[in-house]
PDB file of N, CA and C in Angstrom:
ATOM      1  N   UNK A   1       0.038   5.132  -5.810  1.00  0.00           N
ATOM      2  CA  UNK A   1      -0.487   3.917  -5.227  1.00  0.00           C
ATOM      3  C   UNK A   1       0.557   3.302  -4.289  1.00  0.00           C
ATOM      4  N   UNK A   2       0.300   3.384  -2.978  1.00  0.00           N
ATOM      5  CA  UNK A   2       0.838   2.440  -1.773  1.00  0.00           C
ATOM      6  C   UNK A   2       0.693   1.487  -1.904  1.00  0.00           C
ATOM      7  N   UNK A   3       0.927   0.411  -1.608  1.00  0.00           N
ATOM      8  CA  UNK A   3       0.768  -0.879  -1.443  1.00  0.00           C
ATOM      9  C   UNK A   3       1.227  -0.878   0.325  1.00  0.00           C
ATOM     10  N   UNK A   4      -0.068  -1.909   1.150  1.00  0.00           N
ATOM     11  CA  UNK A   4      -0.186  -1.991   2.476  1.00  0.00           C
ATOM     12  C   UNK A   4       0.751  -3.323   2.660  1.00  0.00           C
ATOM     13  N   UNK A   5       1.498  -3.452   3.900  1.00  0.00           N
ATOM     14  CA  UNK A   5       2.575  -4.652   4.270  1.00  0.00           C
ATOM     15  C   UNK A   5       1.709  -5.829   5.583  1.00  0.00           C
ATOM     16  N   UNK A   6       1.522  -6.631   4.687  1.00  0.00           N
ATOM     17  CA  UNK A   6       1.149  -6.954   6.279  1.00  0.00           C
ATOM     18  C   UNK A   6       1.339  -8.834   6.516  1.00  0.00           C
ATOM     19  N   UNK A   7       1.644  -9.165   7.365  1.00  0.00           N
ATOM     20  CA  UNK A   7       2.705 -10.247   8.147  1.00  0.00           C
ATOM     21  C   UNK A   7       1.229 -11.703   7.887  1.00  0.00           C
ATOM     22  N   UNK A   8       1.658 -12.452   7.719  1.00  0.00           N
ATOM     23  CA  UNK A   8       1.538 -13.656   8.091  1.00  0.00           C
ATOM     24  C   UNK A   8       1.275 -14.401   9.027  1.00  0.00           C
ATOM     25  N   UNK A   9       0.740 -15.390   9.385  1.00  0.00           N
ATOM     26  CA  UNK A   9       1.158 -15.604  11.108  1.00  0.00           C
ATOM     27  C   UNK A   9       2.366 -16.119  11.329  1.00  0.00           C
ATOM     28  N   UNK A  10       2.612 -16.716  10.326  1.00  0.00           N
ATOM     29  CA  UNK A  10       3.838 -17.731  10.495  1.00  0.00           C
ATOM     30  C   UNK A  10       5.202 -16.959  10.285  1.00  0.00           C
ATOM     31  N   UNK A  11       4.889 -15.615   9.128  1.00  0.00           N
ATOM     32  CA  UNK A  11       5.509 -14.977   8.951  1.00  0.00           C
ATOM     33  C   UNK A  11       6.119 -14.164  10.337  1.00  0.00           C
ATOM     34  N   UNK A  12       5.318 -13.489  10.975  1.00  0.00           N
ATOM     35  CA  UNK A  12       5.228 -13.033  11.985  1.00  0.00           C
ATOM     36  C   UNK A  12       5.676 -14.052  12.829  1.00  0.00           C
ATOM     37  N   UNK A  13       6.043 -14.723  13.379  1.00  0.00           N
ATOM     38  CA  UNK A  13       6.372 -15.389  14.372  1.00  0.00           C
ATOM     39  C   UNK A  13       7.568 -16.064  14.166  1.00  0.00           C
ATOM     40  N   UNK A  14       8.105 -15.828  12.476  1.00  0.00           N
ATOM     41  CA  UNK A  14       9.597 -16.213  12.247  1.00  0.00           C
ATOM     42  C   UNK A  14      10.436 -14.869  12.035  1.00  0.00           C
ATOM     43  N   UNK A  15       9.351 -13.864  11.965  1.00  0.00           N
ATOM     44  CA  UNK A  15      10.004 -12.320  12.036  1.00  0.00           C
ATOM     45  C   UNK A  15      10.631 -11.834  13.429  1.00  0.00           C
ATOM     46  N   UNK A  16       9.750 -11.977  14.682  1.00  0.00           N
ATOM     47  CA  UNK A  16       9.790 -11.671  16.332  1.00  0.00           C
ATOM     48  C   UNK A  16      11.496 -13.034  16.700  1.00  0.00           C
ATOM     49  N   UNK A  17      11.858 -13.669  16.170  1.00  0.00           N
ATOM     50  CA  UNK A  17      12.404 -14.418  16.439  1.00  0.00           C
ATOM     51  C   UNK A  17      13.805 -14.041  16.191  1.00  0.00           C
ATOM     52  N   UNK A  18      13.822 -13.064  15.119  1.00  0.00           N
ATOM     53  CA  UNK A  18      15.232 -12.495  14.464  1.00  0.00           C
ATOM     54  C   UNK A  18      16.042 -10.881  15.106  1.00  0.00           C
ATOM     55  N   UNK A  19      16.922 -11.251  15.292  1.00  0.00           N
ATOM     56  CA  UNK A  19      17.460 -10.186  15.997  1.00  0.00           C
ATOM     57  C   UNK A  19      17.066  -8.744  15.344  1.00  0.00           C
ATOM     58  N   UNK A  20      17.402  -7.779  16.714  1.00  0.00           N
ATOM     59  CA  UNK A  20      16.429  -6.633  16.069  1.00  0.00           C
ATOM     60  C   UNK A  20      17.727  -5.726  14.705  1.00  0.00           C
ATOM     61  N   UNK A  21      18.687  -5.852  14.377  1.00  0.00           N
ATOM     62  CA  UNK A  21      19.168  -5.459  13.161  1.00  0.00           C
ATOM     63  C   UNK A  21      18.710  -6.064  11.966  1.00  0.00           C
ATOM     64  N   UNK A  22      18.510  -7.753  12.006  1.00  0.00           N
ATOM     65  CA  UNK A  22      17.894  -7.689  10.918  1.00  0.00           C
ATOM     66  C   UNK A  22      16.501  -7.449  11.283  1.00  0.00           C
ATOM     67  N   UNK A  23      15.538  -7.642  11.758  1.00  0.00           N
ATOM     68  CA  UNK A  23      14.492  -7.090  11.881  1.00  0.00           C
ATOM     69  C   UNK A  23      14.355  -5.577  11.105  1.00  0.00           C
ATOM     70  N   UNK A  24      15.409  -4.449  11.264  1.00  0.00           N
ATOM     71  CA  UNK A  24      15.617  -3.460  11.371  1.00  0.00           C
ATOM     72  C   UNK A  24      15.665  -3.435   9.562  1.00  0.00           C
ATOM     73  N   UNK A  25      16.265  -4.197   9.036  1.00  0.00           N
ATOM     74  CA  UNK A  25      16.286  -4.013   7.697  1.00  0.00           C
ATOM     75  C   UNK A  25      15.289  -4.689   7.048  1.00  0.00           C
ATOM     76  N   UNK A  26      14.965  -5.621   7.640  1.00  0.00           N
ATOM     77  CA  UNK A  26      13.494  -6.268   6.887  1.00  0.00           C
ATOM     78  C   UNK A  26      12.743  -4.812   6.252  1.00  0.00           C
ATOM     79  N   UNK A  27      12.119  -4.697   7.722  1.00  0.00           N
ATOM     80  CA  UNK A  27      11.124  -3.736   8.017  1.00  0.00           C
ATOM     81  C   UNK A  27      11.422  -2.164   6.552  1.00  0.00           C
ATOM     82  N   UNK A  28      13.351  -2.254   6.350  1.00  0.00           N
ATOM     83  CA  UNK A  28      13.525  -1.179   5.555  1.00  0.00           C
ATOM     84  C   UNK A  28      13.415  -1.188   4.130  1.00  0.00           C
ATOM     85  N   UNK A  29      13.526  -2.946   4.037  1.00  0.00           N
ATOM     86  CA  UNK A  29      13.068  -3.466   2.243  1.00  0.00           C
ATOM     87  C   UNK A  29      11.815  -3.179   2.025  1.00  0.00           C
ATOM     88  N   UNK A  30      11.137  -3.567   3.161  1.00  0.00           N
ATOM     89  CA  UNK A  30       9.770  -3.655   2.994  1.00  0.00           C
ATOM     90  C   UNK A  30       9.056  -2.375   2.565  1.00  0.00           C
ATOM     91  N   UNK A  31       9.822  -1.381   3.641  1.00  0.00           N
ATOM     92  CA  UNK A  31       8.791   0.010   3.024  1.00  0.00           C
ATOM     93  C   UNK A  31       9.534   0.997   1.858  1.00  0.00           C
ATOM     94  N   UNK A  32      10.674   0.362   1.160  1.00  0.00           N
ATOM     95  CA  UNK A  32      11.301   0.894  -0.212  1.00  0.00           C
ATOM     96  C   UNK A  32      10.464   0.054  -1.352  1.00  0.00           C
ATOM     97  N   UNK A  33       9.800  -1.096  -1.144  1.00  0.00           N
ATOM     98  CA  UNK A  33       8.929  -1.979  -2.008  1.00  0.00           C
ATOM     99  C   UNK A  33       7.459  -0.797  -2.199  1.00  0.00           C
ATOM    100  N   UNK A  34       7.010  -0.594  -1.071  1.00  0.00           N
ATOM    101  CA  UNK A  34       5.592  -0.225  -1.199  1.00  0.00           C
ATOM    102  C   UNK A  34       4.915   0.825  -2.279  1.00  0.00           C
ATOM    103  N   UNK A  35       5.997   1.862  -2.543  1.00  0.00           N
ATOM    104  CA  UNK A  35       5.749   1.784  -4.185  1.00  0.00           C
ATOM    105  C   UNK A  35       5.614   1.514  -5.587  1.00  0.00           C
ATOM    106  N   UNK A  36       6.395   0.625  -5.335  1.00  0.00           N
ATOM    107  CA  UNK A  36       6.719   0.063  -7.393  1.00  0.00           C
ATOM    108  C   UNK A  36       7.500  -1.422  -6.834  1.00  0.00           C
ATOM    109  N   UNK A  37       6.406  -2.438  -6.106  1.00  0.00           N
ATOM    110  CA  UNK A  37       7.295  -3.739  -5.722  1.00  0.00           C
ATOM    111  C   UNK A  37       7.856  -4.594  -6.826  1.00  0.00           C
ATOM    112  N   UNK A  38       7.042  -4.322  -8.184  1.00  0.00           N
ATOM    113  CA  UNK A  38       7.928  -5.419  -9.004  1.00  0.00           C
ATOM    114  C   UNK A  38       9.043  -5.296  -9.532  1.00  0.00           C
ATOM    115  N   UNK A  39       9.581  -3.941  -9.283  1.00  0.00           N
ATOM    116  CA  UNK A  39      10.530  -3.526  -9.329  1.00  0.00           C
ATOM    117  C   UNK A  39      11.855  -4.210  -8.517  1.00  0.00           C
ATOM    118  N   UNK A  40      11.632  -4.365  -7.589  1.00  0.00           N
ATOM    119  CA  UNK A  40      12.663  -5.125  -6.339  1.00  0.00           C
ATOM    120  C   UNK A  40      12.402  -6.690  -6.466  1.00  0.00           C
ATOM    121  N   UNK A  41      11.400  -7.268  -6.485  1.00  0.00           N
ATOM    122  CA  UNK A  41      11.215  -8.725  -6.645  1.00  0.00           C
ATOM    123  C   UNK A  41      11.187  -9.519  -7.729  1.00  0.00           C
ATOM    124  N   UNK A  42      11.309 -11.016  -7.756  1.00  0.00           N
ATOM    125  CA  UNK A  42      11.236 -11.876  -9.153  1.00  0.00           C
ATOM    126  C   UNK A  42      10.110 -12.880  -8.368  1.00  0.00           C
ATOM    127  N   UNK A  43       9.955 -13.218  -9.357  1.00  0.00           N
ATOM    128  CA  UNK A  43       8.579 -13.750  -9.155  1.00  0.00           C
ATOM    129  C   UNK A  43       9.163 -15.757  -9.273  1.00  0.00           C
ATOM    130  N   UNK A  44       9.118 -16.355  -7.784  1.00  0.00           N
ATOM    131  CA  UNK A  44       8.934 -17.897  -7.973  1.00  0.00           C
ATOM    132  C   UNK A  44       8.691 -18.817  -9.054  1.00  0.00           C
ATOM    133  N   UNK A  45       9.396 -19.631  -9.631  1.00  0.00           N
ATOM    134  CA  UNK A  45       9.482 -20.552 -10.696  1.00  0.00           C
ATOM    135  C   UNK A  45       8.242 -21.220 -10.516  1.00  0.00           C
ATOM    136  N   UNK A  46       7.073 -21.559 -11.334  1.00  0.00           N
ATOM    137  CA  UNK A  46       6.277 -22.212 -10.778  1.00  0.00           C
ATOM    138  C   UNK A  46       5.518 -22.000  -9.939  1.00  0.00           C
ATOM    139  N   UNK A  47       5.197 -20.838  -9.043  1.00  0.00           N
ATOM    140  CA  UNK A  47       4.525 -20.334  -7.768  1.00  0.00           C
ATOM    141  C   UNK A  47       3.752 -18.924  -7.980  1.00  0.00           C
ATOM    142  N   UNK A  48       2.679 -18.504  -7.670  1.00  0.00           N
ATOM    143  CA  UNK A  48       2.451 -17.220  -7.506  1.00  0.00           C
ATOM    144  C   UNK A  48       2.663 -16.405  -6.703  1.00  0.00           C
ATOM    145  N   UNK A  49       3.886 -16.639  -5.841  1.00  0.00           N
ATOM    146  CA  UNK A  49       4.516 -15.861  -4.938  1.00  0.00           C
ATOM    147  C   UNK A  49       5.651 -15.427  -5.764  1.00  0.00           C
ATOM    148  N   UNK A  50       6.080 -14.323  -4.919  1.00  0.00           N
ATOM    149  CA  UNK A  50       7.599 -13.450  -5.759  1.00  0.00           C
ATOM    150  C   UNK A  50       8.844 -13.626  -4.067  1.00  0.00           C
ATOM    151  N   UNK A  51       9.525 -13.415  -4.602  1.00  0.00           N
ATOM    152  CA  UNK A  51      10.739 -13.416  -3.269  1.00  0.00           C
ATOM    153  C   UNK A  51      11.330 -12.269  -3.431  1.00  0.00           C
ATOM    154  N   UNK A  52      11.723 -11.624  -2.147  1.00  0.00           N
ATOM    155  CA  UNK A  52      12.751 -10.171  -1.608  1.00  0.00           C
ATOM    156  C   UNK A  52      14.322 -10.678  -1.094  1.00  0.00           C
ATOM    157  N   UNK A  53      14.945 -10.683  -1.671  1.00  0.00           N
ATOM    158  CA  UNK A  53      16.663 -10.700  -1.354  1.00  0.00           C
ATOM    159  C   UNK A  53      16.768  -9.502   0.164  1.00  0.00           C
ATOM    160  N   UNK A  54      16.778  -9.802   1.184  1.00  0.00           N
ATOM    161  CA  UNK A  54      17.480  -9.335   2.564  1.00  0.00           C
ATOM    162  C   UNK A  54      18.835  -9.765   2.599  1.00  0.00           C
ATOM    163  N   UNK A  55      19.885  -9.565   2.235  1.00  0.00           N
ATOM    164  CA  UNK A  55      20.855 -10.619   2.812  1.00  0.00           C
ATOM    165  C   UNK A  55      20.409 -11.869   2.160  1.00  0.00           C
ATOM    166  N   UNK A  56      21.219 -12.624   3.192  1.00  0.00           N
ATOM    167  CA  UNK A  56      21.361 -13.742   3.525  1.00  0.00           C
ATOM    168  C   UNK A  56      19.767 -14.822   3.177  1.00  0.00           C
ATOM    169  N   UNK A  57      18.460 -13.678   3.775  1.00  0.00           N
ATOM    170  CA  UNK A  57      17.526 -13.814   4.150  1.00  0.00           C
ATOM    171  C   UNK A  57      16.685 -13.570   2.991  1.00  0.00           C
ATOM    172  N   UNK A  58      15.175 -14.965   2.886  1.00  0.00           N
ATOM    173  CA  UNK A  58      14.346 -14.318   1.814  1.00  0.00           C
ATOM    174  C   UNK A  58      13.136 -13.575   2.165  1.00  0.00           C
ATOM    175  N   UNK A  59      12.234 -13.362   1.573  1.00  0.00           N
ATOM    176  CA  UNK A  59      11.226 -12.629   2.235  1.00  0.00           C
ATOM    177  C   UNK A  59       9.893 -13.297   0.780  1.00  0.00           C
ATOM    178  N   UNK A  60       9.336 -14.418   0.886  1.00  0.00           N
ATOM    179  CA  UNK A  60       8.232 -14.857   0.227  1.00  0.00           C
ATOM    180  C   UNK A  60       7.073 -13.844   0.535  1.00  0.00           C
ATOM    181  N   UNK A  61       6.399 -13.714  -0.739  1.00  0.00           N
ATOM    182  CA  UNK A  61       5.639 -12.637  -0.957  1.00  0.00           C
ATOM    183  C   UNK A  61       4.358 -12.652  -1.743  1.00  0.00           C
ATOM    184  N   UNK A  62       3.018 -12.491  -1.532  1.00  0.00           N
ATOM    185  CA  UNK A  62       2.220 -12.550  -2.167  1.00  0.00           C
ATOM    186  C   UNK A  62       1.622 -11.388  -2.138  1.00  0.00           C
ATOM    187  N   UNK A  63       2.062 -10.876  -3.144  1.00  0.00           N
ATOM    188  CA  UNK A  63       1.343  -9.509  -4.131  1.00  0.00           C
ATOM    189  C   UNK A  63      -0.177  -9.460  -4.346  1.00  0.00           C
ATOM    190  N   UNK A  64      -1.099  -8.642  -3.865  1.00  0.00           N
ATOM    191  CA  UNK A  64      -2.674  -8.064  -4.219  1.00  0.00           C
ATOM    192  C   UNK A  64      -2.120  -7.466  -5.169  1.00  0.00           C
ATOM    193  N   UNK A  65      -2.078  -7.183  -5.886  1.00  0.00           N
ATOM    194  CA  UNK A  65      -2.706  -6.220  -6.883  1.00  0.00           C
ATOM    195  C   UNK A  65      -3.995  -5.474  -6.597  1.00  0.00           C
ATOM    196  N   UNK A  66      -4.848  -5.999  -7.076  1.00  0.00           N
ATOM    197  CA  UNK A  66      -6.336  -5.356  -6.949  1.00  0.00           C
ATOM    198  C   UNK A  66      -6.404  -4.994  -5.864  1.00  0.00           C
ATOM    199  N   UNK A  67      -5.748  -5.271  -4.701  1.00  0.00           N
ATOM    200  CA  UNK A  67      -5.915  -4.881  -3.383  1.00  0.00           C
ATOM    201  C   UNK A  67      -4.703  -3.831  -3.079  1.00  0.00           C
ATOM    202  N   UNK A  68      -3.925  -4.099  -3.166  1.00  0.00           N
ATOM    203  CA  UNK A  68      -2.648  -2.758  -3.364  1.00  0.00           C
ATOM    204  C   UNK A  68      -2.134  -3.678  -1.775  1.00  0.00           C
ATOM    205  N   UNK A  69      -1.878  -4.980  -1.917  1.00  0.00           N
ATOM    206  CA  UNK A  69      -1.354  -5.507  -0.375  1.00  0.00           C
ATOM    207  C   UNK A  69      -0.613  -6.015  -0.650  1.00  0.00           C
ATOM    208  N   UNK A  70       0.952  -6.402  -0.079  1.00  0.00           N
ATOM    209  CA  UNK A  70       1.804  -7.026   0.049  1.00  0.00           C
ATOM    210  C   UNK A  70       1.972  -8.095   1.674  1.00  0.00           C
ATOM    211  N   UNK A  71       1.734  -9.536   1.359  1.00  0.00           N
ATOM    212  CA  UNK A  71       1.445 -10.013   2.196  1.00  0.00           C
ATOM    213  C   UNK A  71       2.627 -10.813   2.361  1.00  0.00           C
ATOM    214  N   UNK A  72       3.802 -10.822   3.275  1.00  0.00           N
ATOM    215  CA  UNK A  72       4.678 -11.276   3.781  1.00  0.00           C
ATOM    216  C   UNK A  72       4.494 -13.013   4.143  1.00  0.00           C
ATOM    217  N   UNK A  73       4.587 -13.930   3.478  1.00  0.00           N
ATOM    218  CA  UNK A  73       4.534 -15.520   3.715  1.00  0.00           C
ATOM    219  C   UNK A  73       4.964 -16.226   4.574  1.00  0.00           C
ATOM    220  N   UNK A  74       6.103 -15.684   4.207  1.00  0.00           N
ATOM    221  CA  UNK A  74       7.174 -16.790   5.131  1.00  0.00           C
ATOM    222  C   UNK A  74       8.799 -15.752   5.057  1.00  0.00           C
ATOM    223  N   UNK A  75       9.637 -15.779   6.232  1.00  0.00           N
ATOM    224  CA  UNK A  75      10.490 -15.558   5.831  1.00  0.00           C
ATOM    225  C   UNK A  75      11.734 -16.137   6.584  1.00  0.00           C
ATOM    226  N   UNK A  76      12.949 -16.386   6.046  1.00  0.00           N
ATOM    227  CA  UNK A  76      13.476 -17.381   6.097  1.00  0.00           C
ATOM    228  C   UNK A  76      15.279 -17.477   5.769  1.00  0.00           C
ATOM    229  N   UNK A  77      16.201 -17.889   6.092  1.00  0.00           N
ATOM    230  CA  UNK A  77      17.573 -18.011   5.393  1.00  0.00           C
ATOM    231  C   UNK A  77      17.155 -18.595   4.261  1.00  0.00           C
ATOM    232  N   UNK A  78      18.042 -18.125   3.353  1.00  0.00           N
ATOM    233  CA  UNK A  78      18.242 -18.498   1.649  1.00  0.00           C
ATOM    234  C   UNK A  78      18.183 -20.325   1.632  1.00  0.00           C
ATOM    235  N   UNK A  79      18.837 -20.767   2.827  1.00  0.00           N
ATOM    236  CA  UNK A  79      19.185 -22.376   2.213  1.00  0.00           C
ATOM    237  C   UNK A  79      17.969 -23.280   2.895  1.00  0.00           C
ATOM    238  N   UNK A  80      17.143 -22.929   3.344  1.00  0.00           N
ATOM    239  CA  UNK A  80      15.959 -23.340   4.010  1.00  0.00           C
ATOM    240  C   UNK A  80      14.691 -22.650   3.710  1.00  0.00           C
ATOM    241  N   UNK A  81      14.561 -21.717   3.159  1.00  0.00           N
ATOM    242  CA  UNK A  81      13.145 -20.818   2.808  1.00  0.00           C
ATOM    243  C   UNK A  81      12.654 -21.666   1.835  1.00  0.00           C
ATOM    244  N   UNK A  82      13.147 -22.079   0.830  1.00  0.00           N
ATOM    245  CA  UNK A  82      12.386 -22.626  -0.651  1.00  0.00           C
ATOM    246  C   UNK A  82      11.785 -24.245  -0.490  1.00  0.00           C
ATOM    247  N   UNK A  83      12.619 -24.777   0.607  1.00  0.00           N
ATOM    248  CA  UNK A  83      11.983 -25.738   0.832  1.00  0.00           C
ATOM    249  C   UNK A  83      10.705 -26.039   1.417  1.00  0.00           C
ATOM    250  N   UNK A  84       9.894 -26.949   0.513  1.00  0.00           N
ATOM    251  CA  UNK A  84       8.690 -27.807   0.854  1.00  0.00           C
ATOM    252  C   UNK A  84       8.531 -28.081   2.466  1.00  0.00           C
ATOM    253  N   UNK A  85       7.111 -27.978   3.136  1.00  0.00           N
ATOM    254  CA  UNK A  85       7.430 -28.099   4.621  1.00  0.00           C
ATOM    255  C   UNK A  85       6.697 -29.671   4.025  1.00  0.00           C
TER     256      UNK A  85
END
């Protein structure tokens, strides 16, 4: 079972914004997840989203299951991602 990756809008438009090395490793967490993601992630205090450690960088995440999708939220530096907009 694959699990499919797919961007956000907001996600996407804070992804195009980041230089292409990290871009370059996003993109490489992302497709080492698509087999066995709960493996790599912890799951948000309180939230039904899980978060991906990049660096510096988080990667908010909402897991299908039943759908086999990994849907990219938001992503963000560590000291600004968790915060409330």
């Amino acid at each position: 079972m694959i699990f499919s990756v797919d961007f956000s809008k907001k996600a996407s438009i804070q992804f195009k914004k980041m230089d292409k090395q990290m871009q370059k490793r996003i993109i490489d967490n992302l497709e080492r997840i698509q087999i066995r993601p709960f493996t790599f992630v912890k799951r948000l205090v309180g939230s039904k989203y899980f978060r991906l450690r990049v660096g510096d960088y988080r990667l908010i995440l909402d897991i299908q299951q039943g759908k086999l999708i990994i849907l990219v939220v938001e992503i963000g530096h560590r000291r600004n991602v968790y915060k409330n907009d």
